[in-house]
N, C-alpha and C. Protein backbone atom coordinates (compact mmCIF):
# COMPACT_ATOMS: atom_id res chain seq x y z
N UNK A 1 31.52 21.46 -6.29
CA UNK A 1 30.21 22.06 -6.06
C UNK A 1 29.12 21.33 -6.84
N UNK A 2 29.62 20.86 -8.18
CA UNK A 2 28.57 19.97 -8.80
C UNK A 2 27.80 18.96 -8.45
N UNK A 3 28.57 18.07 -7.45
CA UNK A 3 27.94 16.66 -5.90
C UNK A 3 27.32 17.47 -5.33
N UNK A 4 27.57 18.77 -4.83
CA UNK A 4 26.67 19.61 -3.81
C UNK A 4 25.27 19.70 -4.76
N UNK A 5 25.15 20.14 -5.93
CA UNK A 5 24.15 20.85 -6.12
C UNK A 5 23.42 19.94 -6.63
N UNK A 6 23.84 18.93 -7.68
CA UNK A 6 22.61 17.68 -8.14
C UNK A 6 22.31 16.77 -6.60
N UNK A 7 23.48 16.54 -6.18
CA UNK A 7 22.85 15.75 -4.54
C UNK A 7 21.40 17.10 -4.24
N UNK A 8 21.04 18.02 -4.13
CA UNK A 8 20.58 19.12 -3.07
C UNK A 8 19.37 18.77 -4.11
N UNK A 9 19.43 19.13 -5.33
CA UNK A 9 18.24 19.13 -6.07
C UNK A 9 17.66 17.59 -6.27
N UNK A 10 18.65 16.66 -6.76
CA UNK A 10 17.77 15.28 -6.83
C UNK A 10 16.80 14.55 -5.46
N UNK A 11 17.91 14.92 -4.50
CA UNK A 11 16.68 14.69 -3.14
C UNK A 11 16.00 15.13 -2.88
N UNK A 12 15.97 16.53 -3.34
CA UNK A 12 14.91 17.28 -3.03
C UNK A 12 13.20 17.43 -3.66
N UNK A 13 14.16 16.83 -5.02
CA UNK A 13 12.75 16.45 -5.74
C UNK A 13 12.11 15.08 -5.53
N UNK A 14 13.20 13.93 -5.30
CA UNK A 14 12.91 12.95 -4.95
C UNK A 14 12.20 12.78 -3.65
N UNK A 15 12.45 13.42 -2.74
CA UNK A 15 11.44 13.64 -1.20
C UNK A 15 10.22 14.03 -1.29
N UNK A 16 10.02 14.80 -2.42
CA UNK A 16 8.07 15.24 -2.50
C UNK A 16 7.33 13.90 -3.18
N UNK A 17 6.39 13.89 -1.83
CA UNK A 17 5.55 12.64 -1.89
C UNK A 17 5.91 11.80 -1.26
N UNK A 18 7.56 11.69 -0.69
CA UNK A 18 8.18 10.23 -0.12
C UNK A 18 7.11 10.11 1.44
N UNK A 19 7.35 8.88 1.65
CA UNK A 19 6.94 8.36 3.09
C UNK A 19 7.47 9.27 4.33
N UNK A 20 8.82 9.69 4.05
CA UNK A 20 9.25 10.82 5.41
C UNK A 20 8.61 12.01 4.92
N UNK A 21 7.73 12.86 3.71
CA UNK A 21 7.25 13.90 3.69
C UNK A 21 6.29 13.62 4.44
N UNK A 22 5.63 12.84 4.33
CA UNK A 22 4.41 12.19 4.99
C UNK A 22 4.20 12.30 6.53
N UNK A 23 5.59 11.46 6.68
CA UNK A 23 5.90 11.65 7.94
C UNK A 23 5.95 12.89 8.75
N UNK A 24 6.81 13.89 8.28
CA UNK A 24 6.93 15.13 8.84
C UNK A 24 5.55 15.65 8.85
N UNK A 25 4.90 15.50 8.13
CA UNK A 25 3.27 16.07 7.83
C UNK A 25 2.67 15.75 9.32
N UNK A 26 2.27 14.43 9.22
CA UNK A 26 1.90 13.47 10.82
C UNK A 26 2.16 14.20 11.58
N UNK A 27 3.94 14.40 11.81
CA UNK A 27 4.02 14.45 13.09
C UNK A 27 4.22 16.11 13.23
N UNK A 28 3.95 16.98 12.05
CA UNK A 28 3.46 18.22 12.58
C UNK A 28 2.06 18.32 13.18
N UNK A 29 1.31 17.50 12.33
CA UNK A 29 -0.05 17.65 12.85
C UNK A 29 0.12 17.39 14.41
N UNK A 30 0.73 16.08 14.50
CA UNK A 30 0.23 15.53 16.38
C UNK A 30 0.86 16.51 17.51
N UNK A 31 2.31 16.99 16.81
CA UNK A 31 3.31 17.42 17.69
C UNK A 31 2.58 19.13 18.07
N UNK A 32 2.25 19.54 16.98
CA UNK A 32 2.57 21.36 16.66
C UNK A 32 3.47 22.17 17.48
N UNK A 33 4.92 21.36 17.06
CA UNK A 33 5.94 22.01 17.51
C UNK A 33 7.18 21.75 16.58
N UNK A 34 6.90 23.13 15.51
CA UNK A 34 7.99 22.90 14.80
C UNK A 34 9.36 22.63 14.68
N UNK A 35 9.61 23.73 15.70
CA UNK A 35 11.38 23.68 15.99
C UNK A 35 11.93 22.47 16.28
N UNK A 36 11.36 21.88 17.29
CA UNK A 36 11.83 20.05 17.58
C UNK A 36 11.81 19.19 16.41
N UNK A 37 10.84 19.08 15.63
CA UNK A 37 10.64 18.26 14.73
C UNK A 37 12.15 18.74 13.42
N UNK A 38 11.59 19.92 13.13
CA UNK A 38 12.47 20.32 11.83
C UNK A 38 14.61 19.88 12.72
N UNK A 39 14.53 20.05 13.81
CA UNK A 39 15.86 19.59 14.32
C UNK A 39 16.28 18.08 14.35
N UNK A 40 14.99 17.67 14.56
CA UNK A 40 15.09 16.16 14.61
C UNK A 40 15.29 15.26 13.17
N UNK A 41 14.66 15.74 12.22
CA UNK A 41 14.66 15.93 11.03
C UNK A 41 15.98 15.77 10.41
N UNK A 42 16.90 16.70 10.53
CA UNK A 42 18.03 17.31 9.76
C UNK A 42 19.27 15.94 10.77
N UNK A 43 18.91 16.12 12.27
CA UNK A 43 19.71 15.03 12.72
C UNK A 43 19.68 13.83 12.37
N UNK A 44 18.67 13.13 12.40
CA UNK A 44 18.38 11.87 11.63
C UNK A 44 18.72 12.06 10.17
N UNK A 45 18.58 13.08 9.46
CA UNK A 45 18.78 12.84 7.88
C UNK A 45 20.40 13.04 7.74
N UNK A 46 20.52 13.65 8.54
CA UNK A 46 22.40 13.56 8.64
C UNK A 46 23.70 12.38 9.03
N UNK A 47 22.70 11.57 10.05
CA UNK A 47 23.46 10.27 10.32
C UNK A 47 23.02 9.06 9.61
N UNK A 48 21.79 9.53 9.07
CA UNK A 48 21.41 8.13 8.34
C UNK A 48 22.00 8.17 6.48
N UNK A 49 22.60 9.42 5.85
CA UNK A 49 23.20 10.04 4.61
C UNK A 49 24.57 9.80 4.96
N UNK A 50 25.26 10.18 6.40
CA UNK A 50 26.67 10.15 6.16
C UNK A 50 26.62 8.48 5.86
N UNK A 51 25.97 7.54 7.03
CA UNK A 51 25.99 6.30 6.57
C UNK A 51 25.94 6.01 5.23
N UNK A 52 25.02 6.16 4.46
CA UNK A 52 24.65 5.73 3.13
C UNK A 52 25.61 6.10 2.58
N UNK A 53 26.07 7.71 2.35
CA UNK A 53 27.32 8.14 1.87
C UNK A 53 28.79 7.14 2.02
N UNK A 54 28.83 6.68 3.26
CA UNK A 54 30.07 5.92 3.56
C UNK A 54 30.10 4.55 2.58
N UNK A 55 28.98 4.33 2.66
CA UNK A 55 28.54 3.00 1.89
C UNK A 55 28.86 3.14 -0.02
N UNK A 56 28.73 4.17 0.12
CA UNK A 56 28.99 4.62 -1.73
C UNK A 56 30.51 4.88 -1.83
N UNK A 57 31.13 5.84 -1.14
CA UNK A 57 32.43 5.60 -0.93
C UNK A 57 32.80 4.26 -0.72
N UNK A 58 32.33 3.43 0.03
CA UNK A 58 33.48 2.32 0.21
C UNK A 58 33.11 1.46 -0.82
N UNK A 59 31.69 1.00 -1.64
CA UNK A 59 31.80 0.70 -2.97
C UNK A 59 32.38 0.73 -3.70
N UNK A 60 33.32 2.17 -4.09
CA UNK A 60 33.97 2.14 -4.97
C UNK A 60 35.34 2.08 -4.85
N UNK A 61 35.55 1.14 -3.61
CA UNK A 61 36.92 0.60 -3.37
C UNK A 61 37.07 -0.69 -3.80
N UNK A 62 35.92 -1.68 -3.55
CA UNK A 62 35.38 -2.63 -4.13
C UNK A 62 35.00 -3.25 -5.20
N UNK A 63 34.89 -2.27 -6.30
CA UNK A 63 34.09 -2.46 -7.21
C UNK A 63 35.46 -1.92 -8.69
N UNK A 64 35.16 -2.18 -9.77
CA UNK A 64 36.60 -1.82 -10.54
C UNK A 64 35.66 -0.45 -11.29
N UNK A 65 36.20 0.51 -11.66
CA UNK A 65 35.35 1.66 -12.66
C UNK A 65 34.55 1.34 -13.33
N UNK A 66 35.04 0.14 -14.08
CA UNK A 66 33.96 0.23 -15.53
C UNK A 66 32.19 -0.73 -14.94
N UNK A 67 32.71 -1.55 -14.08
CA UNK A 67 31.36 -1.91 -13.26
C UNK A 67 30.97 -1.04 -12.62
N UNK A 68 31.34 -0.24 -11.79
CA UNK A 68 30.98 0.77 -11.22
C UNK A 68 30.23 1.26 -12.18
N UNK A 69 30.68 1.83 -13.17
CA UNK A 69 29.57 2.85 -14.47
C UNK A 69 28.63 1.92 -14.62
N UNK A 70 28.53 0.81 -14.95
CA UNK A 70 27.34 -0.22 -15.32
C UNK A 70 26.35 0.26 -14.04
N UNK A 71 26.96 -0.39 -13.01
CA UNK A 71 25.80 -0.85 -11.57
C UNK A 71 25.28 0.54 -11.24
N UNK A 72 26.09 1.52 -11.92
CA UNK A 72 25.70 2.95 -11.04
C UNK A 72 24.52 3.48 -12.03
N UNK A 73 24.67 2.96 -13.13
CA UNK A 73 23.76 3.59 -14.98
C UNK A 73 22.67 3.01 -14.52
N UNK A 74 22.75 1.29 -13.93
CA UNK A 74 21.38 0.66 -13.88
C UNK A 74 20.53 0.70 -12.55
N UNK A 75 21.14 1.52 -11.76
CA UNK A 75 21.07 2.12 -10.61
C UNK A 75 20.07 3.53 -10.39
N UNK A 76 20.59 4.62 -11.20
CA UNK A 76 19.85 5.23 -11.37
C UNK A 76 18.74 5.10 -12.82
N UNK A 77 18.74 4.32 -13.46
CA UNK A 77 17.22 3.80 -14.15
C UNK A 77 16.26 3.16 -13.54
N UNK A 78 16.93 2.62 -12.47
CA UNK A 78 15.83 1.89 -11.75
C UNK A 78 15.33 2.49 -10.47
N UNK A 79 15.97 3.65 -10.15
CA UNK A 79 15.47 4.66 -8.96
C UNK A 79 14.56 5.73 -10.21
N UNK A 80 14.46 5.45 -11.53
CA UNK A 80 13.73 6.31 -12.11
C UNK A 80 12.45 5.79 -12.40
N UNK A 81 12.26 4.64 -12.20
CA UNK A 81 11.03 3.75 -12.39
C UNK A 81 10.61 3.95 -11.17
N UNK A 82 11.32 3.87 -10.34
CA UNK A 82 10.88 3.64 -8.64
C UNK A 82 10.43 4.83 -8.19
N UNK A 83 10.82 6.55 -8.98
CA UNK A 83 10.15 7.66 -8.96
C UNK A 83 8.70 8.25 -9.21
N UNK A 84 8.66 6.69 -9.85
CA UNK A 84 7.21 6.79 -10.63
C UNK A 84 6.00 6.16 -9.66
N UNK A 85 6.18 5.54 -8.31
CA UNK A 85 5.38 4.73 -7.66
C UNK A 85 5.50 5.65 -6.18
N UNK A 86 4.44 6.59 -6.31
CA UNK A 86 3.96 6.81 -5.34
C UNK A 86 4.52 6.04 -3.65
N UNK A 87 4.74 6.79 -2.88
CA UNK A 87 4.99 6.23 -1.30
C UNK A 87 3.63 6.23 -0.52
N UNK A 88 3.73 5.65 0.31
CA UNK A 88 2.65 5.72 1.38
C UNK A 88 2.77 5.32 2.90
N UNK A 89 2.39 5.87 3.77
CA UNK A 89 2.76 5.55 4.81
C UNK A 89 2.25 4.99 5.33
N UNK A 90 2.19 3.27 6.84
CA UNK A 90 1.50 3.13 6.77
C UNK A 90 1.62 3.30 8.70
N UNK A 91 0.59 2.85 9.55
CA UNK A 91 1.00 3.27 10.95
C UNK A 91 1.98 2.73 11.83
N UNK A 92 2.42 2.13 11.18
CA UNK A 92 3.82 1.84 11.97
C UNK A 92 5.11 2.67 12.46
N UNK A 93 4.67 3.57 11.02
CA UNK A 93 5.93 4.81 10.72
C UNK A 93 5.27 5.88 11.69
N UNK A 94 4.60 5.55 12.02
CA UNK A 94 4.11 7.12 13.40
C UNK A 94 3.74 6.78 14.38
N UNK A 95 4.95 7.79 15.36
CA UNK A 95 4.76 7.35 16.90
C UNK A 95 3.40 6.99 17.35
N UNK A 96 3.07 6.49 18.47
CA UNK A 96 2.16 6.16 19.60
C UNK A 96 1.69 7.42 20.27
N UNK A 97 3.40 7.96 21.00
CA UNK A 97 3.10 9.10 21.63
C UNK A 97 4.75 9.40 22.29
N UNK A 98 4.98 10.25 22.43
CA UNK A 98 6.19 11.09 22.54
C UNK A 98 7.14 10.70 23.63
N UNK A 99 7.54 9.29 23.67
CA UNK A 99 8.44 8.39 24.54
C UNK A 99 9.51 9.25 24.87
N UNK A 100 10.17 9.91 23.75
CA UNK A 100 11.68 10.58 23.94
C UNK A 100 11.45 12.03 23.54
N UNK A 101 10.51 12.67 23.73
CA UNK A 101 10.00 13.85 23.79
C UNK A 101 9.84 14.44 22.20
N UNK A 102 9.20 15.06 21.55
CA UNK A 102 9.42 15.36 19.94
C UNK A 102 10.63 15.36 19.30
N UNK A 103 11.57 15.88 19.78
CA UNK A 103 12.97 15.46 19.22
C UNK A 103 13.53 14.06 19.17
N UNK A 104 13.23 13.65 19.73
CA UNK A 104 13.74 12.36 20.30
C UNK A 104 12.78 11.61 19.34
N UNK A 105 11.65 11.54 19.28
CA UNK A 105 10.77 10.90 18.73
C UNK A 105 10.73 10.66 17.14
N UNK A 106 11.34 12.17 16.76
CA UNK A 106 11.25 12.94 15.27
C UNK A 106 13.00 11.98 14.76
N UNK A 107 13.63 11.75 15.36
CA UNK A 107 15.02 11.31 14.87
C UNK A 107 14.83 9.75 14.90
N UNK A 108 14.39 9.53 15.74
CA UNK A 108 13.73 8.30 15.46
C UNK A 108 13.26 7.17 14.54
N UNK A 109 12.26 8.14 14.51
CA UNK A 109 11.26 7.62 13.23
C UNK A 109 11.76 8.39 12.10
N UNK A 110 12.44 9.47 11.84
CA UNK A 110 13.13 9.65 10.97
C UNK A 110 13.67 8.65 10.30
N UNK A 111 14.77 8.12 11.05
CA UNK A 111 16.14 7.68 10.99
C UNK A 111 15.51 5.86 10.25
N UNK A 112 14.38 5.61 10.90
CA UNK A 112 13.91 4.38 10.44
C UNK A 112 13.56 4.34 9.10
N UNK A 113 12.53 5.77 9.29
CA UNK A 113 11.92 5.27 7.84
C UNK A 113 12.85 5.66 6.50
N UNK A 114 13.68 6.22 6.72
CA UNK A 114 14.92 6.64 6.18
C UNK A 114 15.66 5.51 5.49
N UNK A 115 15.48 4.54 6.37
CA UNK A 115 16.11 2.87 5.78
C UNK A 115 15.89 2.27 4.65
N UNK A 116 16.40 2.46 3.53
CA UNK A 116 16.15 1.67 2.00
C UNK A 116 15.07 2.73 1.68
N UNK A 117 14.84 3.82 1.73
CA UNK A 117 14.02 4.71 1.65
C UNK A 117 15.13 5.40 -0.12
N UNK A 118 14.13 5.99 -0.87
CA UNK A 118 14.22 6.30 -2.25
C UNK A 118 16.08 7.26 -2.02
N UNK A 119 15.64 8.12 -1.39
CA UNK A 119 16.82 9.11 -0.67
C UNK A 119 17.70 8.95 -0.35
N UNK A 120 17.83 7.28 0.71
CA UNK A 120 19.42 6.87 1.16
C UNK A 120 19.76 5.59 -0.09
N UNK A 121 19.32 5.44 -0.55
CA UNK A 121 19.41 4.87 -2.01
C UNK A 121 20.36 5.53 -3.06
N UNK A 122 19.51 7.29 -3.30
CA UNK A 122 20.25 8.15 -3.74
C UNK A 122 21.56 8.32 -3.30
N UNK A 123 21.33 8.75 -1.96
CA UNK A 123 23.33 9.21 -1.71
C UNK A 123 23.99 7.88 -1.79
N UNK A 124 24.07 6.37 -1.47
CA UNK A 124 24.65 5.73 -1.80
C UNK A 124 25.10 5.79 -3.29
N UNK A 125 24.54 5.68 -4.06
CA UNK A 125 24.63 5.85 -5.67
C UNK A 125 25.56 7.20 -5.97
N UNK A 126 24.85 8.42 -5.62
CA UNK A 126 25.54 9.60 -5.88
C UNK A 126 27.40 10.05 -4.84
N UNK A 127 27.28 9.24 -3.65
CA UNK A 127 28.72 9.29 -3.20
C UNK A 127 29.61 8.33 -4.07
N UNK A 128 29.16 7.45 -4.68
CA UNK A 128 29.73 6.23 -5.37
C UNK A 128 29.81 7.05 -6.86
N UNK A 129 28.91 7.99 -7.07
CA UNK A 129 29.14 8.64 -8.48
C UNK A 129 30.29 9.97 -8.24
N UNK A 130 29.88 10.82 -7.52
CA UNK A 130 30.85 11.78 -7.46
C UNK A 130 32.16 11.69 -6.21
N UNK A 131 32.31 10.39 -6.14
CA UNK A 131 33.26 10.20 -4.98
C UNK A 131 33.85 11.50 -3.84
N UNK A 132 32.30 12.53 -3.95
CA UNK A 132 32.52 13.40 -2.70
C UNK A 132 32.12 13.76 -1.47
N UNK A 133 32.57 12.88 -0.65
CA UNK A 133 31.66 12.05 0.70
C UNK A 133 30.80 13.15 1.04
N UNK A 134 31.10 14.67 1.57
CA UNK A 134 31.26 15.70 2.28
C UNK A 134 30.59 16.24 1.53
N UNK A 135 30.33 16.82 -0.05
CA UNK A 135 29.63 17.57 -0.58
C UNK A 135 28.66 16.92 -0.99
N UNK A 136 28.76 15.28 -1.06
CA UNK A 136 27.12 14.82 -1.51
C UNK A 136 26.35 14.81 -0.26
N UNK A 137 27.03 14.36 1.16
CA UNK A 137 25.92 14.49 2.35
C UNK A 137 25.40 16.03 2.23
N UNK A 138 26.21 16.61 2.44
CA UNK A 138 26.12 18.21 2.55
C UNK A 138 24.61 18.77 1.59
N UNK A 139 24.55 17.91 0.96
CA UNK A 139 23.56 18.09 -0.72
C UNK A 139 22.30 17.76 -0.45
N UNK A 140 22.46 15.93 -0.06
CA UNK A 140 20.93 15.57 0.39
C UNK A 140 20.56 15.63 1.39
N UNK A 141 21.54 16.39 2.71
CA UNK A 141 20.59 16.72 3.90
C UNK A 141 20.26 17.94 3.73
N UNK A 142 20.63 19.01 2.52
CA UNK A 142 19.56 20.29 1.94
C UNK A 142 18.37 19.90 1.78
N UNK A 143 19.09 18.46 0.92
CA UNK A 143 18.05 18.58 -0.07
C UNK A 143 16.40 18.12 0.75
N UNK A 144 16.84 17.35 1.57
CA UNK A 144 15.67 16.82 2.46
C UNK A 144 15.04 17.66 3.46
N UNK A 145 16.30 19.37 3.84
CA UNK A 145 15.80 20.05 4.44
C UNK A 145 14.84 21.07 3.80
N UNK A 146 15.02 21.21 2.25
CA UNK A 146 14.23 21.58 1.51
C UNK A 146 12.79 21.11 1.21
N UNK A 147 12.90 19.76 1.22
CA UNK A 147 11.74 19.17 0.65
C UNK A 147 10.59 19.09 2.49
N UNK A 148 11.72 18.97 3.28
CA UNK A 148 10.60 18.35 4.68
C UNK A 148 9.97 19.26 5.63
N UNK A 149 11.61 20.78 5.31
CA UNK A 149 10.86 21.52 6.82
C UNK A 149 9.58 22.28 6.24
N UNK A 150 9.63 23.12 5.20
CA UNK A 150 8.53 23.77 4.59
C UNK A 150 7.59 22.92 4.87
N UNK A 151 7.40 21.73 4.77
CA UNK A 151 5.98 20.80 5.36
C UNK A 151 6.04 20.80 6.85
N UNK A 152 6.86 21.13 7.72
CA UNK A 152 6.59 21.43 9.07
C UNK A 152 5.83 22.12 9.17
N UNK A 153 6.27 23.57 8.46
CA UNK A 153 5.44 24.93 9.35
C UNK A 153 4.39 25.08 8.52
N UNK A 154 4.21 24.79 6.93
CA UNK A 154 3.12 24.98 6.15
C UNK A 154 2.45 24.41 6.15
N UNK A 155 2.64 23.14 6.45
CA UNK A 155 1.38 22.08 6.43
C UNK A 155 1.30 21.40 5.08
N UNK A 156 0.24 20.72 4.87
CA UNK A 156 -0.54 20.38 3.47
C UNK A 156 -0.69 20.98 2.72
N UNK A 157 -0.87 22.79 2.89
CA UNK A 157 -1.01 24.03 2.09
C UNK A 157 0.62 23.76 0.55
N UNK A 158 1.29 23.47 1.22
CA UNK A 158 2.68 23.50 1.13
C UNK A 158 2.70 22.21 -0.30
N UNK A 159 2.03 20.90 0.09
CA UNK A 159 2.16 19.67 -0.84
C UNK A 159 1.21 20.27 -2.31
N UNK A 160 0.49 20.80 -1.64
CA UNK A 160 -0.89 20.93 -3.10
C UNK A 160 -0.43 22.33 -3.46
N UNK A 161 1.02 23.04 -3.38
CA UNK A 161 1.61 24.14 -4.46
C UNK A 161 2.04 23.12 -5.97
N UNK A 162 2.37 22.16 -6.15
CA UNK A 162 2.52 21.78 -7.29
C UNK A 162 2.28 20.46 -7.05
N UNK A 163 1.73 19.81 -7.79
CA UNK A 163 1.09 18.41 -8.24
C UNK A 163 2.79 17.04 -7.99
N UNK A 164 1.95 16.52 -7.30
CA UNK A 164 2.98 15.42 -7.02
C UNK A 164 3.44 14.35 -7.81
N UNK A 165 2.25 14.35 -8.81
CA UNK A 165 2.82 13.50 -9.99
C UNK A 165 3.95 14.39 -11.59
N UNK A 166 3.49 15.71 -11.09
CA UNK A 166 4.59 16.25 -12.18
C UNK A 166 5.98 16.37 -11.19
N UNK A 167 6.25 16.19 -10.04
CA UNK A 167 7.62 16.36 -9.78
C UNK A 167 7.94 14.57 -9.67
N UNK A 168 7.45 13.75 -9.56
CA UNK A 168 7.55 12.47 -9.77
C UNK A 168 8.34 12.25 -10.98
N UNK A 169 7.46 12.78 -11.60
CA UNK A 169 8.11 12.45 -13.40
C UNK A 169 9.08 13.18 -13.97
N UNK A 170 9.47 14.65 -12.66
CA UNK A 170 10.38 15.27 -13.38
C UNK A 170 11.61 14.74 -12.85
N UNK A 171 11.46 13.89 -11.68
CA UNK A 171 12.28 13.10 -10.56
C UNK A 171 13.36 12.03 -11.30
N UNK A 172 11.82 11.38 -12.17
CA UNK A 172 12.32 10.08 -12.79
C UNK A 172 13.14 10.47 -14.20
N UNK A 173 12.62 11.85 -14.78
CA UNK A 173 13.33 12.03 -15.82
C UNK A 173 14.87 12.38 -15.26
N UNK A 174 15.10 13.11 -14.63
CA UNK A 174 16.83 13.67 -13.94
C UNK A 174 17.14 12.02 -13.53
N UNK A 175 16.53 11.17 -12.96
CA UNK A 175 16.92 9.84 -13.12
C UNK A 175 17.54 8.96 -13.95
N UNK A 176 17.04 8.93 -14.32
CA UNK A 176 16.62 8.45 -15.81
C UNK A 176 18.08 9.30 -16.86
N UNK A 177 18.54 10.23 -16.63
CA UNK A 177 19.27 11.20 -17.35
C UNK A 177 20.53 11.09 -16.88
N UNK A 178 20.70 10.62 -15.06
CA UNK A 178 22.07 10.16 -14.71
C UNK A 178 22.13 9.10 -15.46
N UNK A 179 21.60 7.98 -15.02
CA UNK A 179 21.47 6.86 -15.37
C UNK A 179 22.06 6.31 -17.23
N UNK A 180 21.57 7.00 -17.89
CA UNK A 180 22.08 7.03 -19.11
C UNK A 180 23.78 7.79 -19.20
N UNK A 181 23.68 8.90 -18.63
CA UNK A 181 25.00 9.52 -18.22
C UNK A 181 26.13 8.93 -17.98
N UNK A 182 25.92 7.98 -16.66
CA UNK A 182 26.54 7.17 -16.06
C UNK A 182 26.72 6.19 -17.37
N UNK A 183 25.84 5.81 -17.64
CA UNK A 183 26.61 3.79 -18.53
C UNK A 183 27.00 5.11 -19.85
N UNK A 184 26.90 6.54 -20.67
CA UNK A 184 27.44 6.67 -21.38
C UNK A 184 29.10 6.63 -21.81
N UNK A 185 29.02 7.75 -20.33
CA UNK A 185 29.88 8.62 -20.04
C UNK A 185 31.29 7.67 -19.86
């Protein structure tokens, strides 16, 4: 349960402010149709995590333990620096116009901007840390359902409840805290 619950919370904090919050923002505004989007959402964040997930698992078939603790310590220090730099989106990451209908559209561009994105970074690292394929996906597609759908139906109302640079820094500190963990431990 412990992969379940730091996976659920580190993405979750790590997603406020990311480029896919952004995203979901956009494409509530263009779409105003929540249900599609928030589905499209969770599908894309689910195939693009088991991937990443698979990728951390099979790392550590590859890799011997005690490197593993190194690459994984300097891994999360440097996703804690990288907590600290603001995302931004720019128009590439948002549809034209609804080719594969909002669902279709929403998994999509999900699933893209999702790519080397702060999040599938995370579960690679964290399946490679808690070698638990199933409870770390299980974790950061909460955790992303936490951080993204509430910006479906709330809007912007939703981003300006707490300041984006104090969950940044509280992001980079739990970062920052594996990270030392990891090369201690």
């Amino acid at each position: 349960m412990e992969a379940f619950f730091v996976s659920t919370g580190i993405v979750a904090l790590a997603e406020m402010g990311d480029k896919t919050q952004l995203l979901a923002l956009i494409l509530a505004a263009r779409f105003r149709q929540p249900w599609p989007i928030v589905l499209g959402i969770f599908v894309a964040t689910l195939v693009n995590h088991a991937l990443a997930g698979a990728a951390g698992a099979w790392v550590t078939t590859v890799i011997g333990p005690d490197v593993l603790r190194w690459v994984l310590g300097a891994s999360f220090i440097a996703m804690a620096v990288w907590m600290l730099i603001p995302d931004k989106i720019d128009d590439s990451d948002t549809p034209a116009k609804p080719r594969f209908g909002v669902f279709g559209t929403t998994v999509v561009a999900f699933f893209l901007a999702e790519m080397g994105d702060k999040t599938q970074i995370a579960t690679v690292m964290l399946a490679a840390q808690y070698q638990a394929y199933y409870a770390v996906i299980a974790g950061t597609t909460v955790g992303m359902m936490l951080a993204n759908a509430p910006v479906v139906w709330l809007g912007e109302r939703m981003t300006r409840l707490v300041p984006l640079r104090v969950v940044h820094v509280v992001s980079a500190l739990i970062f920052a805290g594996l990270g030392l963990w990891a090369l201690l431990g």
